[in-house]
Every structure is written in C-alpha cells, then in structure tokens.
N, C-alpha and C. Protein backbone atom coordinates (compact mmCIF):
# COMPACT_ATOMS: atom_id res chain seq x y z
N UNK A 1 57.84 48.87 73.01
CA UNK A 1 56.43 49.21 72.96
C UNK A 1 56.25 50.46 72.09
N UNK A 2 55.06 50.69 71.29
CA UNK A 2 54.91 51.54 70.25
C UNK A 2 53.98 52.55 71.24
N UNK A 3 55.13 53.88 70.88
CA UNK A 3 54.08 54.81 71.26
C UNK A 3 53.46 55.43 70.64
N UNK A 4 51.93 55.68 71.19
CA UNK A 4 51.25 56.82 70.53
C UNK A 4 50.96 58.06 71.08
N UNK A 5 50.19 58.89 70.04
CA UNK A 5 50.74 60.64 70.29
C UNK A 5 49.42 60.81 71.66
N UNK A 6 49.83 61.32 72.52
CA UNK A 6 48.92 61.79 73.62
C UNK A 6 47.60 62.47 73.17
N UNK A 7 46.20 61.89 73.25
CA UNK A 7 44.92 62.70 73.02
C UNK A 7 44.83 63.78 74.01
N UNK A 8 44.36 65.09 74.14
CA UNK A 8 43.97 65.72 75.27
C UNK A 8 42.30 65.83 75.18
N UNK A 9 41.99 65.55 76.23
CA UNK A 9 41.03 65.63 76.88
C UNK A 9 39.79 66.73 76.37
N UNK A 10 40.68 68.11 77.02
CA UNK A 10 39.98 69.33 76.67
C UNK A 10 40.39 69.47 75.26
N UNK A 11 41.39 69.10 74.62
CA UNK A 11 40.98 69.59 73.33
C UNK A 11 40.43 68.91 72.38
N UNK A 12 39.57 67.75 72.95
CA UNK A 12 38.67 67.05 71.93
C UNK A 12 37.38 67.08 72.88
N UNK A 13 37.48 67.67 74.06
CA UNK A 13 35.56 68.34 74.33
C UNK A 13 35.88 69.45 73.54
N UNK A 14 36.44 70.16 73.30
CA UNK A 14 36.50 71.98 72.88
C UNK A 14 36.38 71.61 71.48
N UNK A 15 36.47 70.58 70.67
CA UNK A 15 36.76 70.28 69.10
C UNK A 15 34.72 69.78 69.16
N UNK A 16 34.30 68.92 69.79
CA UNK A 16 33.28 68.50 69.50
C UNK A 16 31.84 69.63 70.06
N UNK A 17 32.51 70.71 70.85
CA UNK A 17 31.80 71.66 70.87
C UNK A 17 31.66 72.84 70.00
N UNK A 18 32.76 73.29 69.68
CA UNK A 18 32.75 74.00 68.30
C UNK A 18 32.45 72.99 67.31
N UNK A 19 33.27 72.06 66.54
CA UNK A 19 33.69 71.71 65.30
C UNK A 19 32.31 70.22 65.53
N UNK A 20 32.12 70.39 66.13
CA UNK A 20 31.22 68.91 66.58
C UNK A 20 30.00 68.50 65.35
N UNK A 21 29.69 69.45 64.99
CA UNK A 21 28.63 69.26 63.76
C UNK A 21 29.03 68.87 62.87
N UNK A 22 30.64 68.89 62.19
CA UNK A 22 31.15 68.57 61.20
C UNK A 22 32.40 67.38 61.96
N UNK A 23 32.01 66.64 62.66
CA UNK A 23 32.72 65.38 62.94
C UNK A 23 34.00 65.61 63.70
N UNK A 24 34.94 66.71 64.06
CA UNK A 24 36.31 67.40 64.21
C UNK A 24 36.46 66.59 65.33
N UNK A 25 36.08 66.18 66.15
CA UNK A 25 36.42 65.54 67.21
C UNK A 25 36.21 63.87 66.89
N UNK A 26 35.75 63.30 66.15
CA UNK A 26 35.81 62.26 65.98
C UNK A 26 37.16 61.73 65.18
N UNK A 27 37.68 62.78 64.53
CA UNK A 27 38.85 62.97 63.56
C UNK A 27 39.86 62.70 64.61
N UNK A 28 39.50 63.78 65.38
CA UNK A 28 41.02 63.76 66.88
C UNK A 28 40.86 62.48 66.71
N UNK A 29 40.29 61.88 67.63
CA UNK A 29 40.38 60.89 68.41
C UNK A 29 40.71 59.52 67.44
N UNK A 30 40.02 59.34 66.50
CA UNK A 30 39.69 57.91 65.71
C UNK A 30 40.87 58.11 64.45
N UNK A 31 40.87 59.12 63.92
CA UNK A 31 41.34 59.20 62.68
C UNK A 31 40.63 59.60 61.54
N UNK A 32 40.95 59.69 60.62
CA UNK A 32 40.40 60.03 59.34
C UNK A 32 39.16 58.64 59.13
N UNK A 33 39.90 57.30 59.30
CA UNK A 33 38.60 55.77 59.32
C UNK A 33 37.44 55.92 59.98
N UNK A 34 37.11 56.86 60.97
CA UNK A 34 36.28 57.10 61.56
C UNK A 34 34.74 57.03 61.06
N UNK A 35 33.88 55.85 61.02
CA UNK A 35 32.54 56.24 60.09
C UNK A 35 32.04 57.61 60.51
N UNK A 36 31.69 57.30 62.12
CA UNK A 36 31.01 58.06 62.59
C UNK A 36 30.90 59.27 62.32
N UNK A 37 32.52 60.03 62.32
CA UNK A 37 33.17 61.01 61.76
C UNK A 37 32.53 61.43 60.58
N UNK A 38 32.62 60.51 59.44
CA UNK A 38 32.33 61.22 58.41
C UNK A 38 30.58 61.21 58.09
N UNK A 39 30.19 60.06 58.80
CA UNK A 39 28.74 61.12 59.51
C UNK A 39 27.92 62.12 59.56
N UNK A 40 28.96 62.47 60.42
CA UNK A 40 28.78 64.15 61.17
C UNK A 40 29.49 65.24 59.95
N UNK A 41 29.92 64.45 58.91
CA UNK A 41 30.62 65.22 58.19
C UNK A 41 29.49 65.72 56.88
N UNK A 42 28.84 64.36 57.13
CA UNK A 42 27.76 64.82 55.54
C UNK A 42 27.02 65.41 56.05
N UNK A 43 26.59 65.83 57.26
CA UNK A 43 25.83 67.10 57.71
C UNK A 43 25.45 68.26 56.42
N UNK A 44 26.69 68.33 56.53
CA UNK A 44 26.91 69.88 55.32
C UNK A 44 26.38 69.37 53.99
N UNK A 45 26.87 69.01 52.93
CA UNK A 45 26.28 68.26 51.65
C UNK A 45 24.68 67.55 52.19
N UNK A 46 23.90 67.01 53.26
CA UNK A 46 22.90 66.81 53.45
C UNK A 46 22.28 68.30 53.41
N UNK A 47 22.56 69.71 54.31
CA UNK A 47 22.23 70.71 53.80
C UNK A 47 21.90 71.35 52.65
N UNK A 48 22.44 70.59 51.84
CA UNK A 48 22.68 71.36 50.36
C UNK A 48 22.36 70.75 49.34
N UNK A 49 21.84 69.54 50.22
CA UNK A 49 21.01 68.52 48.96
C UNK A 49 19.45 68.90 49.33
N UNK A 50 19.12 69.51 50.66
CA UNK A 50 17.73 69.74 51.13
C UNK A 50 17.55 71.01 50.84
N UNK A 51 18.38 71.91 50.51
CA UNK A 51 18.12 72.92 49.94
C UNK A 51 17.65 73.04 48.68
N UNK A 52 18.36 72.57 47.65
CA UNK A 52 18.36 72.02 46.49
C UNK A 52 17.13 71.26 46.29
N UNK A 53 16.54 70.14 47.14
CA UNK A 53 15.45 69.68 46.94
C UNK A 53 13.80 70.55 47.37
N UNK A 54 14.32 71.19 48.05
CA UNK A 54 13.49 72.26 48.69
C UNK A 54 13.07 73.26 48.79
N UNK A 55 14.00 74.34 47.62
CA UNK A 55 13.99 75.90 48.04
C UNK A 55 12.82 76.48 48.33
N UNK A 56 11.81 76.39 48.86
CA UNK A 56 10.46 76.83 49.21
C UNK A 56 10.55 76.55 50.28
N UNK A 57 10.91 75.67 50.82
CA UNK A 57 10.96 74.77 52.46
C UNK A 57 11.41 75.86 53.32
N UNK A 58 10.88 75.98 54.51
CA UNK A 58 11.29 77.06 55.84
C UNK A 58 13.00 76.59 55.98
N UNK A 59 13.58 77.79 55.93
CA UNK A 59 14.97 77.74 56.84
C UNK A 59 15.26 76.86 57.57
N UNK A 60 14.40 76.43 58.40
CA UNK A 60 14.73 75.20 59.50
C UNK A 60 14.94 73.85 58.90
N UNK A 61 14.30 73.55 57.93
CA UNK A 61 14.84 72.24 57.21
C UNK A 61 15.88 72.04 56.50
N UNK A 62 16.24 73.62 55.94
CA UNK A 62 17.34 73.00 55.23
C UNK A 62 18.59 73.08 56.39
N UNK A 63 18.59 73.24 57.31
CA UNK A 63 19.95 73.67 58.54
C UNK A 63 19.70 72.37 59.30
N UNK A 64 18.41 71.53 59.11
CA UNK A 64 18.35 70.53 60.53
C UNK A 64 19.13 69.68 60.04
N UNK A 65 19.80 69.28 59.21
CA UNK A 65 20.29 68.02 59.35
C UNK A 65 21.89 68.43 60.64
N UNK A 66 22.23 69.98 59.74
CA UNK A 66 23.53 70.41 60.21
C UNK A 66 23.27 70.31 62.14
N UNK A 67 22.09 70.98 62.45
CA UNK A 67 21.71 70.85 63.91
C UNK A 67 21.28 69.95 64.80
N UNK A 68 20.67 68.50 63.82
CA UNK A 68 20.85 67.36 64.85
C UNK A 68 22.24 67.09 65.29
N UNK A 69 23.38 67.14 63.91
CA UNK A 69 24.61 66.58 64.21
C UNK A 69 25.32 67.47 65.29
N UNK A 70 24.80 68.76 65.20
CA UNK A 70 25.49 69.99 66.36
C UNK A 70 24.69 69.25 67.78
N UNK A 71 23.60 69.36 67.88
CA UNK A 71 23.14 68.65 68.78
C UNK A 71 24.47 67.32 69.40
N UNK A 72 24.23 66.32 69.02
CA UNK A 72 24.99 64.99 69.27
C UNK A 72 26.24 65.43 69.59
N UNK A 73 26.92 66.90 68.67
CA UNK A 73 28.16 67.22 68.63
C UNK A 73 28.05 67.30 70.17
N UNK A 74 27.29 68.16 70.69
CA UNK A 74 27.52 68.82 72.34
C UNK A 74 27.29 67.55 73.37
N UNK A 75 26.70 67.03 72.69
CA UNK A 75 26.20 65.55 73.77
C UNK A 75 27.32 65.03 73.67
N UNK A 76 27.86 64.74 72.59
CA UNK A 76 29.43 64.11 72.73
C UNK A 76 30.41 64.70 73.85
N UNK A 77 30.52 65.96 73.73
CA UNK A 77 31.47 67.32 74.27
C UNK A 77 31.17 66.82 75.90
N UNK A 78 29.69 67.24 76.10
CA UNK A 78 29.89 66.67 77.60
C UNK A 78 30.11 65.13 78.17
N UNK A 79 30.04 64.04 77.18
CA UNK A 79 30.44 62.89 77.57
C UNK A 79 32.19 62.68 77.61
N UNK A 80 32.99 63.78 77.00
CA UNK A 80 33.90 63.03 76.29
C UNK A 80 34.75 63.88 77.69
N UNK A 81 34.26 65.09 78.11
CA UNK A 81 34.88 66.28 79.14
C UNK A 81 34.28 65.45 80.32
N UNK A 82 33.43 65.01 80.88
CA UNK A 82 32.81 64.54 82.07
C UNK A 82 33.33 62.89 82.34
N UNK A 83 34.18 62.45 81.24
CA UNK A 83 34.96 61.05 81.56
C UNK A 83 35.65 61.50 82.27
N UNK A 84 35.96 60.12 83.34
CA UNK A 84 37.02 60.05 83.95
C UNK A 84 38.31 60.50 83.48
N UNK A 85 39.62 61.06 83.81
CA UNK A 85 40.72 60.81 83.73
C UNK A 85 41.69 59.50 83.65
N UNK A 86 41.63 59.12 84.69
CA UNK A 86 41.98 57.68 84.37
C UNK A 86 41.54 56.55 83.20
N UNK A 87 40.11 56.86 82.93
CA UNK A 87 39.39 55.73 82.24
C UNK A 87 39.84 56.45 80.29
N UNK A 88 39.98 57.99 80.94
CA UNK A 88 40.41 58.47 79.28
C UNK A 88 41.26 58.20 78.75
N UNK A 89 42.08 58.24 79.82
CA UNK A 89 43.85 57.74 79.73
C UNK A 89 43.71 55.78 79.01
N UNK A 90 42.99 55.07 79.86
CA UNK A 90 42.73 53.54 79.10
C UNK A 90 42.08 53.60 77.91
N UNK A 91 41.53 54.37 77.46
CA UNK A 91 40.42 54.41 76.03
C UNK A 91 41.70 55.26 75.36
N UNK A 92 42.04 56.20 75.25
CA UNK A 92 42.71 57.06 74.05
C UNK A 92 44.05 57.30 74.05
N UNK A 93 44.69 56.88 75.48
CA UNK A 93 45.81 57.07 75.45
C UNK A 93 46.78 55.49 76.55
N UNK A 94 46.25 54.96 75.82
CA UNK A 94 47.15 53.27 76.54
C UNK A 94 48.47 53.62 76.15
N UNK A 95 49.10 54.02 75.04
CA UNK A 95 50.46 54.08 74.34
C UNK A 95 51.13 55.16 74.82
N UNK A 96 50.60 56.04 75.21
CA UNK A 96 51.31 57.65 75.11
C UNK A 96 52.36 57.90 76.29
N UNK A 97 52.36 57.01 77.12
CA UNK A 97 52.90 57.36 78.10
C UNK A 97 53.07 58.58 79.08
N UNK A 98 52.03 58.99 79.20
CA UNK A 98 51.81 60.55 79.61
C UNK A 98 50.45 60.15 79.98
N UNK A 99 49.90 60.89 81.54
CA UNK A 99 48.58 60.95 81.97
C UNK A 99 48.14 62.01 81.83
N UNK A 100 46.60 62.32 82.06
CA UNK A 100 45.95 63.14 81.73
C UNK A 100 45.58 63.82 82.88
N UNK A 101 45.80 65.25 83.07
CA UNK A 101 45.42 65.79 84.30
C UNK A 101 44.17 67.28 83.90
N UNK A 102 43.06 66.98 83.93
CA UNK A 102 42.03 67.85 83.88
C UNK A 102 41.84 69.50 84.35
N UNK A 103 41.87 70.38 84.00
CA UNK A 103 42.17 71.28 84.83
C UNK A 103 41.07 72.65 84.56
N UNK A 104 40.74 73.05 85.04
CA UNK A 104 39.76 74.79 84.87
C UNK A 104 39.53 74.75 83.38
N UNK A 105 40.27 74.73 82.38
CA UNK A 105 39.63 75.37 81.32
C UNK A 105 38.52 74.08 80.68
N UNK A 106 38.98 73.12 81.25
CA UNK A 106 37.86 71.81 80.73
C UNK A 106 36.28 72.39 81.28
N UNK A 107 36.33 72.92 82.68
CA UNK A 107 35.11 72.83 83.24
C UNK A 107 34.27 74.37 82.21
N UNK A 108 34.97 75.02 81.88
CA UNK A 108 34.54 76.49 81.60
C UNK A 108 34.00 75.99 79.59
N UNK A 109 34.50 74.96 79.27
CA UNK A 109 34.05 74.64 78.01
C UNK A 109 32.74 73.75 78.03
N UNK A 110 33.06 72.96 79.36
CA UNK A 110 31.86 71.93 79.89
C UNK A 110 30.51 72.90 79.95
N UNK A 111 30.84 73.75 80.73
CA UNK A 111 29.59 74.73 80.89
C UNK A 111 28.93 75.61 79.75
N UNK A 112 30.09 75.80 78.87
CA UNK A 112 29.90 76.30 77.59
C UNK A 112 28.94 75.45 76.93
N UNK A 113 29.50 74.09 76.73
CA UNK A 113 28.77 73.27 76.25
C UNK A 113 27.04 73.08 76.33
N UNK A 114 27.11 73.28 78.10
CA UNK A 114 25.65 72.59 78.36
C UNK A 114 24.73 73.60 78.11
N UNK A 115 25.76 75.25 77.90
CA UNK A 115 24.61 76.66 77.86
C UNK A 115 24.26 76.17 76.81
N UNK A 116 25.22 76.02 75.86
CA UNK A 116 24.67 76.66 74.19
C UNK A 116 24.25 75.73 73.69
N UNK A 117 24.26 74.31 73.96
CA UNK A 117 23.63 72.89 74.02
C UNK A 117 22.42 73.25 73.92
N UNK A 118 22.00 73.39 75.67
CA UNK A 118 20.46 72.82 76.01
C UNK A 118 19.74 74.37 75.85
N UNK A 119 20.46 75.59 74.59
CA UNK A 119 19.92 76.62 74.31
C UNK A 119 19.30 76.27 72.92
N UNK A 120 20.33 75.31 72.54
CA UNK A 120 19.95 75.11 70.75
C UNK A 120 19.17 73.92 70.64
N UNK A 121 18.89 73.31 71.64
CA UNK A 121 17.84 71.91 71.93
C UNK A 121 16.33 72.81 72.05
N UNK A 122 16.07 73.64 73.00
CA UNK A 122 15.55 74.05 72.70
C UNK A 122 14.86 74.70 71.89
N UNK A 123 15.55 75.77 71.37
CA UNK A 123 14.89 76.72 70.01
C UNK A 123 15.02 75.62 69.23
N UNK A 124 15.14 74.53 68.65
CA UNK A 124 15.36 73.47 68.04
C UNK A 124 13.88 72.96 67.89
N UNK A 125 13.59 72.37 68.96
CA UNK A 125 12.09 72.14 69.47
C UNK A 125 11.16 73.15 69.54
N UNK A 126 10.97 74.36 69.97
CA UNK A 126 10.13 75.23 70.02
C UNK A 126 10.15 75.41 68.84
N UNK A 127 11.48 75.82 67.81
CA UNK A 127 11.11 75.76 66.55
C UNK A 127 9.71 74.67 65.20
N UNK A 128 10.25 73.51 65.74
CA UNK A 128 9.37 72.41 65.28
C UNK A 128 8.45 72.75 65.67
N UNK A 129 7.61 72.49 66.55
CA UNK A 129 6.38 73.11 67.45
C UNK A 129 5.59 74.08 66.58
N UNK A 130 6.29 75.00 66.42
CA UNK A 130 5.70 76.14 65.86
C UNK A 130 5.55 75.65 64.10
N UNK A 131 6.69 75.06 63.66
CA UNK A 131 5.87 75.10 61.98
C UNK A 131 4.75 73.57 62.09
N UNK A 132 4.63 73.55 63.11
CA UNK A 132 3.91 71.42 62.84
C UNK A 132 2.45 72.28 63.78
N UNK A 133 2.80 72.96 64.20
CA UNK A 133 1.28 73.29 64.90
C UNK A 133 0.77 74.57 64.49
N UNK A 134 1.50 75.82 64.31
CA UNK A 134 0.90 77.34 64.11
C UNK A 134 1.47 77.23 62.33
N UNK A 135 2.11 76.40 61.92
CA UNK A 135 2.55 77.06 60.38
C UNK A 135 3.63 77.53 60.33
N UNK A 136 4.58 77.83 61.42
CA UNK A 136 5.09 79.32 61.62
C UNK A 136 4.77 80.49 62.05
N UNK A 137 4.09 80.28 62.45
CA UNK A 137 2.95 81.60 62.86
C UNK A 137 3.94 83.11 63.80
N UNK A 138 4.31 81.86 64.53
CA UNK A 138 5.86 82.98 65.57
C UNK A 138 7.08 82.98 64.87
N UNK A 139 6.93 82.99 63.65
CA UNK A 139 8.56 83.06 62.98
C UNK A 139 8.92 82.67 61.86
C-alpha cells in the first residue's frame, strides 16, 4: 500500500487563516493542481489589475478582491479546524498511516480565526455601507 505524507489538521486551519487569501492552505492539502487554490491566488494580480484600472477608485476596491478571498480564507480555517478528527483522517489522510489527534493550539487559532474573521466581515460591510450610502462620508 502507497503511503502518503500525513496532513495536519492545525497546520492547514493556521495556513488558511494567515495565508488563506492567497490559497496556502489549499496548496497543503490538494497540491499545486488545486483550481481553487490558484483562485485564491489571483486575489493579488486581481488587486493590481483594479488598481491599474482605477487609480481614483477608494482604497477599498482596489484591496476587495484580496478581502473576499481573506474572508472565504477564514471560513475555510473554521471549517477545516471544526472537522471531525476521524472524518479528517478519511478525507486527507487515508494513506498516512498515522491519526490525527487535535489538541489546544487548534482551538486558540479557531478562536483567532472567528475574532479576526467576523472583525474583517464586518468593517468589510460597514465599509461598503458607507461609500454606497454617505460617499464615504466616515472615512
């Protein structure tokens, strides 16, 4: 039987919470073939083509493409940390021969996640709000 290299758990919530905007956790897990991955990867060059098309445009447009994908990044982070153990072990690691045992630093990234998540969902939205209704008026 062919083995494969053990995924960890926490270090592909901790990859899609930092690195999550630019695909890093889709890389862990899938590989370089990954569409999705590279996705989350044109984030950046979508930045820089809306800049480029835009330079007059508020700050917030040229960064949103990078911040939906940060967005999804964290939504990923807590789906990928809040799986089962067992069921992670059948999805990413059938080959590895090694189980996955969850431990404290998963939960302390989980929480990380949902602060700075449902902090940047917000100002995200309040942001919009404000240039679609006041102009900008607050910022």
């Amino acid at each position: 039987m062919l083995q494969t290299k053990h995924k960890n758990k926490t270090v592909a919530t901790l990859l899609a919470f930092v690195l999550g905007g630019i695909g890093m956790h889709r890389f862990y897990l899938r590989g370089m073939a990954d569409r999705w991955g590279w996705l989350h990867a044109a984030a950046l060059p979508a930045c820089g083509m809306v800049m480029s098309a835009a330079p007059g445009a508020d700050w917030y447009f040229w960064y949103l493409p990078l911040t939906l994908s940060m967005l999804a990044g964290f939504l990923q982070a807590l789906v990928l940390g809040l799986t089962p153990d067992d069921k992670w072990d059948a999805r990413h690691n059938a080959g590895s021969g090694r189980a996955s045992s969850s431990r404290w630093p998963l939960a302390i990234v989980l929480v990380a996640t949902l602060m700075v998540g449902a902090g940047t969902l917000i100002a995200t939205i309040a942001r919009l709000f404000d240039l679609l209704y006041t102009g900008g008026a607050y910022g």
